[in-house]
N, C-alpha and C. Protein backbone atom coordinates (compact mmCIF):
# COMPACT_ATOMS: atom_id res chain seq x y z
N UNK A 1 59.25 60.25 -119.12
CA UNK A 1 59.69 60.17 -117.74
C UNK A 1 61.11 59.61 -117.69
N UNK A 2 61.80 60.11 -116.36
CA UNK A 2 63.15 60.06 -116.76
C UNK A 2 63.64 58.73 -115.91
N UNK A 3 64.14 57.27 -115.92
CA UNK A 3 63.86 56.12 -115.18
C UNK A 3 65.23 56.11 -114.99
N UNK A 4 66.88 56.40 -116.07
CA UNK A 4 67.61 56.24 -115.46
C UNK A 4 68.74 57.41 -115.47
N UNK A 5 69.93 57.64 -115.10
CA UNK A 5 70.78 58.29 -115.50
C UNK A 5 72.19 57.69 -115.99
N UNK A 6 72.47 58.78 -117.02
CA UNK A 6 74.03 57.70 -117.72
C UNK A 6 75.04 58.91 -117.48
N UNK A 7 76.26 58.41 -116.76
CA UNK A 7 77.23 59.13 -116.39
C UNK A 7 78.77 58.53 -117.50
N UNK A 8 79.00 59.39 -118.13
CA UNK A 8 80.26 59.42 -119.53
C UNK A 8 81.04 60.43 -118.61
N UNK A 9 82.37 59.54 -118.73
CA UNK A 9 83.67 60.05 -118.29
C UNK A 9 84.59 59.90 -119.75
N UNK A 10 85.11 60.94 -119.65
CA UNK A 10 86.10 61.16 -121.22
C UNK A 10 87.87 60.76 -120.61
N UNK A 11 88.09 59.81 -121.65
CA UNK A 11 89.66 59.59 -121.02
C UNK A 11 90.01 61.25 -121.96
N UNK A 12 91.56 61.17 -121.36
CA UNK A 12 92.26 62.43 -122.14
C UNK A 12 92.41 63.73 -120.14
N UNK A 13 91.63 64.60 -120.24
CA UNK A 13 91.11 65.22 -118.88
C UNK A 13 90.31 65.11 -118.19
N UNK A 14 89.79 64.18 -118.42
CA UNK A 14 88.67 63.09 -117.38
C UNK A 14 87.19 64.37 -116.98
N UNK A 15 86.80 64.61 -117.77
CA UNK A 15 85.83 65.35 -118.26
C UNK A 15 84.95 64.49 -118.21
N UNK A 16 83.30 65.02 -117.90
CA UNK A 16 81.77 63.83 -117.51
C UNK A 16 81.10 64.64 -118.51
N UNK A 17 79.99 63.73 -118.71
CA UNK A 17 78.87 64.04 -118.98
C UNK A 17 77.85 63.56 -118.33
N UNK A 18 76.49 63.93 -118.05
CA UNK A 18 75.32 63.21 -117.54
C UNK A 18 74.32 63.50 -118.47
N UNK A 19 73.45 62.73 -118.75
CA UNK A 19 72.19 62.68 -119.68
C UNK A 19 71.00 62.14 -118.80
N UNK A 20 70.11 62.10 -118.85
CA UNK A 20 69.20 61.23 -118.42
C UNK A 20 68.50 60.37 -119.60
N UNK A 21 68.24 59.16 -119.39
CA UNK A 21 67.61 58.48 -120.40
C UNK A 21 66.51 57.63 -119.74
N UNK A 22 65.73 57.80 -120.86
CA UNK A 22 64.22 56.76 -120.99
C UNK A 22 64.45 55.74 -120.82
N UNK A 23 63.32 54.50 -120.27
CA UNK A 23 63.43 53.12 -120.70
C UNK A 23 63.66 53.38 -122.35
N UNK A 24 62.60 53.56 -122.60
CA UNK A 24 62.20 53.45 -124.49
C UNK A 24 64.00 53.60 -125.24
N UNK A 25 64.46 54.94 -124.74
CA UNK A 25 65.91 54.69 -125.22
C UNK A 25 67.29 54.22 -124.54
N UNK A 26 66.92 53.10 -123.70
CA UNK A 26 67.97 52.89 -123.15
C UNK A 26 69.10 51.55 -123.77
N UNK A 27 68.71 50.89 -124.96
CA UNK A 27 69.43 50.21 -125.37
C UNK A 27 69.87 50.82 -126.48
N UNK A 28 69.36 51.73 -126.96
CA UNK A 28 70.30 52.90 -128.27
C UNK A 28 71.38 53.38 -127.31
N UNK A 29 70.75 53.90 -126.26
CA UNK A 29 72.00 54.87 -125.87
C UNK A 29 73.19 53.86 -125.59
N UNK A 30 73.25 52.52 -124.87
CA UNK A 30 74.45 51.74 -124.25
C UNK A 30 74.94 51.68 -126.05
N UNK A 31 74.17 51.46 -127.15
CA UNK A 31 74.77 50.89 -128.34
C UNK A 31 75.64 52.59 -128.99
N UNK A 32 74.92 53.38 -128.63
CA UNK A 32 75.79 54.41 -129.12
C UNK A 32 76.64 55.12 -128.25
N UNK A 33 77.12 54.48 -127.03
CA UNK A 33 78.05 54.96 -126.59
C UNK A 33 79.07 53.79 -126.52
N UNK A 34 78.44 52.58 -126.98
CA UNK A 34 79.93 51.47 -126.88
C UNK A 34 80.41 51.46 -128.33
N UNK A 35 79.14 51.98 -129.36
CA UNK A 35 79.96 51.56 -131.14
C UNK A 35 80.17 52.64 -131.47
N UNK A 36 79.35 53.92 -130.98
CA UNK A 36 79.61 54.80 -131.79
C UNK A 36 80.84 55.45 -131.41
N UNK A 37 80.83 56.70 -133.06
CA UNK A 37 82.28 57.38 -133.35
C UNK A 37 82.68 57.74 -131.75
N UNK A 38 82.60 58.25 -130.90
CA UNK A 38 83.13 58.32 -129.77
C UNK A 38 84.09 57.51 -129.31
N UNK A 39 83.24 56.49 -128.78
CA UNK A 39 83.71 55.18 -128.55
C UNK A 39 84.77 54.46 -129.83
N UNK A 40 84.27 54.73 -130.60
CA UNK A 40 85.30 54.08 -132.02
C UNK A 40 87.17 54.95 -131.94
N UNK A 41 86.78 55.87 -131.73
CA UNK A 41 87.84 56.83 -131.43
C UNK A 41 88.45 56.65 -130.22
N UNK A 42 88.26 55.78 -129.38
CA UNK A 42 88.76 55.41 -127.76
C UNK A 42 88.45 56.91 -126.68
N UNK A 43 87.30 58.08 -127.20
CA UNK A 43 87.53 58.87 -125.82
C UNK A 43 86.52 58.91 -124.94
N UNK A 44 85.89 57.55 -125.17
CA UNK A 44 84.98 57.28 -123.39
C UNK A 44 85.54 56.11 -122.65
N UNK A 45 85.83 56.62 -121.20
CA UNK A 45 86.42 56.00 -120.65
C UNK A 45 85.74 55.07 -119.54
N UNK A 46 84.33 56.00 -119.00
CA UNK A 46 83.62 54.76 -118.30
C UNK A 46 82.06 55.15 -118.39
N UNK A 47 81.21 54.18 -118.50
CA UNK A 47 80.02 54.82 -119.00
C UNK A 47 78.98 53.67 -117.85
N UNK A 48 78.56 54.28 -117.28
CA UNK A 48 77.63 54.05 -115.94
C UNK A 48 76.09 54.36 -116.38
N UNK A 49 75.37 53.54 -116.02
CA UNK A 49 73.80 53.98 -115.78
C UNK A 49 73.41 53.27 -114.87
N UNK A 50 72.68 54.08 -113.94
CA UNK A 50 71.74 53.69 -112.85
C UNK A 50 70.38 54.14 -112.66
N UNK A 51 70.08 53.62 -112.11
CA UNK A 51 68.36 53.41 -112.00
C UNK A 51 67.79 54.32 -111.07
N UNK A 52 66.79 55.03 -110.64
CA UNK A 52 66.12 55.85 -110.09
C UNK A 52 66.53 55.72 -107.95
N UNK A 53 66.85 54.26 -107.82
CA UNK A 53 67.54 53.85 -106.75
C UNK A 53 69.19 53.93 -106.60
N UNK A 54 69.75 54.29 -107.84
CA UNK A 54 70.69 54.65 -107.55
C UNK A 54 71.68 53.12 -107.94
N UNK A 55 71.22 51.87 -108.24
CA UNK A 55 71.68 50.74 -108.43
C UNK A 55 72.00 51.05 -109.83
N UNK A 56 73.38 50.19 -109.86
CA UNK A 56 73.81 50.06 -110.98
C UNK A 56 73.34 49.39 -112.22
N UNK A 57 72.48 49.66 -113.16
CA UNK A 57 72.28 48.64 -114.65
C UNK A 57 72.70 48.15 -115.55
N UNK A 58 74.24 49.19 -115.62
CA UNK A 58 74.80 49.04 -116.87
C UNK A 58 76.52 49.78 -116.12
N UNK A 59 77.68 49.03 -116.92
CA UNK A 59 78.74 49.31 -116.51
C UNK A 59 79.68 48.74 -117.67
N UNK A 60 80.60 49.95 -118.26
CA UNK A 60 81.60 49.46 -119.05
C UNK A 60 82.78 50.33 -118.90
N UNK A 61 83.95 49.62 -118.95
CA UNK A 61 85.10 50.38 -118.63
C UNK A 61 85.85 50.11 -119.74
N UNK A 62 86.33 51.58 -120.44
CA UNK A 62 87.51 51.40 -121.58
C UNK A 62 86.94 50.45 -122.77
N UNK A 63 85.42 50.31 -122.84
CA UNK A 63 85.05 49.55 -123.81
C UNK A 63 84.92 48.59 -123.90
N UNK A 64 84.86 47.79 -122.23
CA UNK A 64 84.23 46.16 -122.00
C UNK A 64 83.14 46.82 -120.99
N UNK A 65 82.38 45.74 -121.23
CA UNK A 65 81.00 45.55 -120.14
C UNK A 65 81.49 44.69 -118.95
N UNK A 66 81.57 45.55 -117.99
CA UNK A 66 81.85 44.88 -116.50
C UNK A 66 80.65 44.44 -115.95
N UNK A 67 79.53 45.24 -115.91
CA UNK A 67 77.99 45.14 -115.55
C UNK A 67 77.28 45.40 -116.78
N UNK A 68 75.76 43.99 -116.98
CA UNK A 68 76.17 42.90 -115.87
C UNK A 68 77.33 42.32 -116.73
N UNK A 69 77.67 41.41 -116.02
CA UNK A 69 78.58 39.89 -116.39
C UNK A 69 77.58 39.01 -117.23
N UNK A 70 78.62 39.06 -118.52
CA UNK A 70 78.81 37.75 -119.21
C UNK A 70 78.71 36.57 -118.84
N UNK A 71 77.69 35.95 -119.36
CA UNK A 71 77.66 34.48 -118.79
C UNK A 71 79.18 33.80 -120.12
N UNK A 72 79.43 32.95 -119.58
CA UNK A 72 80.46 31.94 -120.03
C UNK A 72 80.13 30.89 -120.71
């Protein structure tokens, strides 16, 4: 069952992707789109997932995590 969706924007011509992802794989996917070769190569530029409501879960821009916030 499909719980959230992940929206990949490509720097360069600002090109998307959408996937849908599982709970079960949803901490592979944030890890292979912030370490992997993609990401290692600098061409994802913002990588979004939200939840079946449409709320935001996950947010990184240019390769920091904006959502959530870092505790200090």
């Amino acid at each position: 069952m499909t719980e959230f969706k992940t929206y990949i924007t490509f720097n360069g011509d600002g090109g998307s992707h959408t996937e849908n992802t599982t709970k079960e794989n949803l901490s592979s996917t944030i890890a292979r789109l912030m370490r992997g070769p993609a990401a290692q190569m600098g061409m994802i530029k913002e990588v979004k997932i939200v939840d079946m409501m449409d709320c935001i879960v996950f947010l990184a821009k240019d390769n920091k995590v904006v959502y959530p916030p870092r505790e200090k």
